[in-house]
Each structure stands twice: as C-alpha cells, then as structure tokens.
C-alpha atoms as a PDB file:
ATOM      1  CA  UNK A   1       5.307 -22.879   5.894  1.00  0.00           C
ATOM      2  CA  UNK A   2       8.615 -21.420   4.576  1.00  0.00           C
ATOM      3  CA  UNK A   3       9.557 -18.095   3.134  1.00  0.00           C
ATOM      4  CA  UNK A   4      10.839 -17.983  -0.177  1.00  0.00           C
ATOM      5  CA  UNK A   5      12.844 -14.836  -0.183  1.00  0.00           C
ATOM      6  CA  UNK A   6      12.912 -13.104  -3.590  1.00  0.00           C
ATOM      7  CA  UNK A   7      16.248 -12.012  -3.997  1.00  0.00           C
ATOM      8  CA  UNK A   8      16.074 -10.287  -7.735  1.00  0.00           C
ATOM      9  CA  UNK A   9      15.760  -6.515  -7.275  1.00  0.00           C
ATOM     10  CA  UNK A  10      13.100  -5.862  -9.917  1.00  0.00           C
ATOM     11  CA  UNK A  11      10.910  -9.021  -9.269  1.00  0.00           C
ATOM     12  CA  UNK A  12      10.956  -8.427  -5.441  1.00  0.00           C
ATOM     13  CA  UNK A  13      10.368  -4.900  -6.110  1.00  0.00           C
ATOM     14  CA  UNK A  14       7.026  -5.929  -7.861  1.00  0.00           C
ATOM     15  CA  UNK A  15       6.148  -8.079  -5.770  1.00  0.00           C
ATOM     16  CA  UNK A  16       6.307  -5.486  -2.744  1.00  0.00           C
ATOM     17  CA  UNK A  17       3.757  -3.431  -4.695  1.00  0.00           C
ATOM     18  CA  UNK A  18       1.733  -5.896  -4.699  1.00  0.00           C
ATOM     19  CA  UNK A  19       1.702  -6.886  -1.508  1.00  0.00           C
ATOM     20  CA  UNK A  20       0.711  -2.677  -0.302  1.00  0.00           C
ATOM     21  CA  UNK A  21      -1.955  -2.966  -3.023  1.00  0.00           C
ATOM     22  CA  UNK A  22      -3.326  -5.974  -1.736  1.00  0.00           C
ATOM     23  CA  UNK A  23      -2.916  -4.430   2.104  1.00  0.00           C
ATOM     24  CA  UNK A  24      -4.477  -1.164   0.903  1.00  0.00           C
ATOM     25  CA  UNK A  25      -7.579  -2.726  -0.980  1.00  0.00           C
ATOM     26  CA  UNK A  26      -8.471  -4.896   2.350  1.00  0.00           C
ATOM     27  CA  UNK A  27      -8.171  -1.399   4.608  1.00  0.00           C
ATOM     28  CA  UNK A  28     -10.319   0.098   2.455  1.00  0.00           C
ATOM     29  CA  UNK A  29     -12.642  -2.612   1.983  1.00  0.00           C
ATOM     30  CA  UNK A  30     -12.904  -3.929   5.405  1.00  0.00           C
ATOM     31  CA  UNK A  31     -11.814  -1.241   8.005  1.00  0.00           C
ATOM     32  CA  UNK A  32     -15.031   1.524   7.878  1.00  0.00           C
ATOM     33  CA  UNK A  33     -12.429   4.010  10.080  1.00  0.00           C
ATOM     34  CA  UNK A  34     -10.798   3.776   6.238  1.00  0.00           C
ATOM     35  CA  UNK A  35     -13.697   3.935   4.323  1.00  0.00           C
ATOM     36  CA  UNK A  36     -14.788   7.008   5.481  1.00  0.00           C
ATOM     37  CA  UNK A  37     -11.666   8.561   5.641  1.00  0.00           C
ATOM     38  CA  UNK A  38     -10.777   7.034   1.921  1.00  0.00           C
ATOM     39  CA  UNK A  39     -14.036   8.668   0.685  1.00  0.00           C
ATOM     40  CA  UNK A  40     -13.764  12.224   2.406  1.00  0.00           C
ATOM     41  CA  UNK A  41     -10.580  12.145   0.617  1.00  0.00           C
ATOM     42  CA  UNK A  42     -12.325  11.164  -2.661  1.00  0.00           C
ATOM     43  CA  UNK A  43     -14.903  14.305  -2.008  1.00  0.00           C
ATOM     44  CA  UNK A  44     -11.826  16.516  -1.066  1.00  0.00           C
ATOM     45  CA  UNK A  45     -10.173  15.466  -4.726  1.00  0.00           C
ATOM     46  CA  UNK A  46     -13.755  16.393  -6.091  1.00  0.00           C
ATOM     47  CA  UNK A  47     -13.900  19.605  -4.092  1.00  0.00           C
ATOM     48  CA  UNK A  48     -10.258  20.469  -5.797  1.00  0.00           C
ATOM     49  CA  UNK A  49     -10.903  20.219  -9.193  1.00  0.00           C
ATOM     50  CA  UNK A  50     -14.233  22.250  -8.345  1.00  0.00           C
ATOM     51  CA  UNK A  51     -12.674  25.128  -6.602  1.00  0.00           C
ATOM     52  CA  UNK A  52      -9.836  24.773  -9.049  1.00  0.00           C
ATOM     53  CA  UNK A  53      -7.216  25.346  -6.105  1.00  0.00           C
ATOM     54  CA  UNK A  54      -3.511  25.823  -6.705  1.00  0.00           C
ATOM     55  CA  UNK A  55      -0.613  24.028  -6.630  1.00  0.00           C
ATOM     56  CA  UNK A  56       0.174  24.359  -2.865  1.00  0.00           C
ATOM     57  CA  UNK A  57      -3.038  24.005  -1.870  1.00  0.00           C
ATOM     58  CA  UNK A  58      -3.302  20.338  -3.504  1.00  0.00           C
ATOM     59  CA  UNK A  59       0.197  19.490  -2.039  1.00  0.00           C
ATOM     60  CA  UNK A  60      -1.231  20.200   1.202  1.00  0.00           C
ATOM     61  CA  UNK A  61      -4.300  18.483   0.984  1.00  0.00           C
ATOM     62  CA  UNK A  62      -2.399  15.394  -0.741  1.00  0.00           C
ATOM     63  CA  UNK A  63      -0.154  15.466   2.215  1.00  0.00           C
ATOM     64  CA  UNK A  64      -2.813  15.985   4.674  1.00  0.00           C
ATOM     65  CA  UNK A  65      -5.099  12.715   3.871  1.00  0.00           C
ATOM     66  CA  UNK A  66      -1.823  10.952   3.304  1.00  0.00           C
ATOM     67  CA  UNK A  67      -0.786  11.733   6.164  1.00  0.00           C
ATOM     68  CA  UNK A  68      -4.337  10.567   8.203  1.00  0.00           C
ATOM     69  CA  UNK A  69      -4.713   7.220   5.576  1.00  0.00           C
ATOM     70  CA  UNK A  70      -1.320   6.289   6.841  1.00  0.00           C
ATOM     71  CA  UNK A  71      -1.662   6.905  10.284  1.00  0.00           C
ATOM     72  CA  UNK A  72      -4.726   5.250  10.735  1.00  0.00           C
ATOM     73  CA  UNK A  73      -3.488   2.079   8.487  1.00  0.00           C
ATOM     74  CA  UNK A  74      -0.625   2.036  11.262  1.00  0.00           C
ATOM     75  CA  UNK A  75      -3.657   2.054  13.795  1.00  0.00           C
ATOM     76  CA  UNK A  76      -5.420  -0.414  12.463  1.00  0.00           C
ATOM     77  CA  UNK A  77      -2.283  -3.057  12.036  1.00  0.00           C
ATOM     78  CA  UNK A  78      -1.320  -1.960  15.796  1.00  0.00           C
ATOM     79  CA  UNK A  79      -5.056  -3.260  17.144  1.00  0.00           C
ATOM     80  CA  UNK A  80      -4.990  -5.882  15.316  1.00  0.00           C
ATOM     81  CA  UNK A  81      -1.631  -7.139  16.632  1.00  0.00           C
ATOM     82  CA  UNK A  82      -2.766  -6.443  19.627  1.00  0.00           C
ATOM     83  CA  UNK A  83      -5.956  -8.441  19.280  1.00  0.00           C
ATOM     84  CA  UNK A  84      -3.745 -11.397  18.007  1.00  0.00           C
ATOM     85  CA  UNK A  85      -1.559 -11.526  21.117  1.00  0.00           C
ATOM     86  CA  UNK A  86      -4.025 -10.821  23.559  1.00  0.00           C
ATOM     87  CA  UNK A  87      -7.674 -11.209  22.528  1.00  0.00           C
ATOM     88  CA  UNK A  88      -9.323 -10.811  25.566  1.00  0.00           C
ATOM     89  CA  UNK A  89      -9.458  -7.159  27.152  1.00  0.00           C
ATOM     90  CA  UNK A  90      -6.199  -6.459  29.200  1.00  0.00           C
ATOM     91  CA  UNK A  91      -5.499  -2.275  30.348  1.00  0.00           C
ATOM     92  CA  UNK A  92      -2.012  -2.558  29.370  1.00  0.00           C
ATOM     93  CA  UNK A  93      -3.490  -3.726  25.620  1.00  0.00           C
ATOM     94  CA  UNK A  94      -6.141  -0.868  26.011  1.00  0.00           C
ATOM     95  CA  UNK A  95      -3.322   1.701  26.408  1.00  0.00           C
ATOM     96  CA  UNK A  96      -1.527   0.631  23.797  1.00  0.00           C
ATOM     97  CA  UNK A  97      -4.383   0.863  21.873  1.00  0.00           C
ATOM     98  CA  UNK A  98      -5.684   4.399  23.012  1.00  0.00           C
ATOM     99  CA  UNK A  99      -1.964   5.734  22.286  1.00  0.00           C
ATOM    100  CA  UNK A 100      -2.507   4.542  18.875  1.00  0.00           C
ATOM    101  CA  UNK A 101      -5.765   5.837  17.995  1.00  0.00           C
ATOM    102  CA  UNK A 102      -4.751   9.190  19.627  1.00  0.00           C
ATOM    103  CA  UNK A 103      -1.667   9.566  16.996  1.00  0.00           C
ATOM    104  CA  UNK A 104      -4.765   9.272  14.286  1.00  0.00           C
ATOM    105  CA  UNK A 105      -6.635  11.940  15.932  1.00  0.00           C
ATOM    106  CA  UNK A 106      -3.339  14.321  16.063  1.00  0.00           C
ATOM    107  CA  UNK A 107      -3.314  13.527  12.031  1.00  0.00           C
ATOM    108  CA  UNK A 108      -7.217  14.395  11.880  1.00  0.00           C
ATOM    109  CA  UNK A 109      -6.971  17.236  13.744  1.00  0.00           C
ATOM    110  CA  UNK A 110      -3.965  18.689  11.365  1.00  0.00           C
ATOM    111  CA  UNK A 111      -5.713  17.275   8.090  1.00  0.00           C
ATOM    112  CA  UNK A 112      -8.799  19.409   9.382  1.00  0.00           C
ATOM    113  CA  UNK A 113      -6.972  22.705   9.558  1.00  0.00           C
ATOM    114  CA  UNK A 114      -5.431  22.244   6.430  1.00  0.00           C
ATOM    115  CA  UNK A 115      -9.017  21.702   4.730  1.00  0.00           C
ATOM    116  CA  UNK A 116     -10.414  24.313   6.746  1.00  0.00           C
ATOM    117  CA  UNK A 117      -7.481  26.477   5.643  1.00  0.00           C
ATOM    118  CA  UNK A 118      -8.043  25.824   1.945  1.00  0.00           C
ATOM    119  CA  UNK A 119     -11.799  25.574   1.678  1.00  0.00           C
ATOM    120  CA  UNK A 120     -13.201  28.477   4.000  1.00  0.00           C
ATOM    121  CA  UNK A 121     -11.763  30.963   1.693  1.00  0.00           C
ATOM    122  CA  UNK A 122     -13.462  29.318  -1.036  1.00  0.00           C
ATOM    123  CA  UNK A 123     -17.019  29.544   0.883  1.00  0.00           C
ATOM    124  CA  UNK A 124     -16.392  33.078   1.643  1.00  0.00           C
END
C-alpha cells in the first residue's frame, strides 16, 4: 500500500480534520475510559449553563476535560501500540503501560479540583 502525500495546503489541511474527527468518533465510540469521561464532560457543560458560571470558570473547566480527553486519547493510542508490538503480557510493556495510565490520573486528579473548585461554591 502506498502513501499518497497531499501536498496542497488547504486540501491536506481538510483532510487532517478529518482524519482527528474520524480518530475522535472511534475513542468515543469504542474506548468506555472515553465514554465516560466524554459524557461527565457533557454533564459538566450542562452543569455550566445551569449554574450560569463565568467566563473563567468555563475556561477552566474547558481546559480541564481537554486536558483529561487528550491525555487519555494519548493513553489509549500508547496501549494499543503496545498491544500491536507485543500482544502477549511482557513487564517492560506493563510499565510502559502503567506510566501511561498514571499521566491520565495526574490529568483526573487536576480536572477534579478544578470542578470541585467551581461547583462546591455553587452547592453551598
């Protein structure tokens, strides 16, 4: 199979969009890490527009599930690389691995505090 490299700026430009639309509708649709993370973000746009919060406070959560979607996309493309090259279990895979899924938890954990931050005052 060959590559056909696109070499006008706005076709190839199009065509890269496609290609991270494509990517993102098969995380979200396959990978249930994503799901649930897609739809907390979903309930967190909800929660927004319900507790009417400002400007800042939707830049932060925008960044924060960003941030976590991202991060565990990166996850998921690094396990199943990993699974590609070496299916069966191996430790030095299963580091690799844990390393990975610990840089989603460090996003989690920051995406929490932000929500925490916004919405306790809300509650309170």
């Amino acid at each position: 199979m060959e590559f056909n490299k696109d070499n006008s700026f706005f076709t190839g430009r199009i065509k890269s969009v496609g290609f991270a639309l494509k990517g993102a509708y098969k995380l979200i649709t396959t990978e249930h890490s994503v799901m649930v993370q897609f739809s907390l973000a979903v309930l967190l746009i909800i929660a927004g527009f319900y507790f009417q919060i400002s400007r800042e406070e939707w830049m932060m959560q925008t960044l924060a599930f960003g941030l976590v979607l991202g991060i565990e996309s990166l996850n998921t493309a690094v396990e199943k690389i990993a699974d590609f090259i070496h299916p069966e279990f191996h430790h030095r895979i299963g580091f690799i691995k844990d390393i990975a899924a610990g840089a989603v938890m460090f996003a989690a954990t920051a995406a929490i505090v932000v929500g925490l931050l916004i919405y306790v005052p809300k509650f309170l």
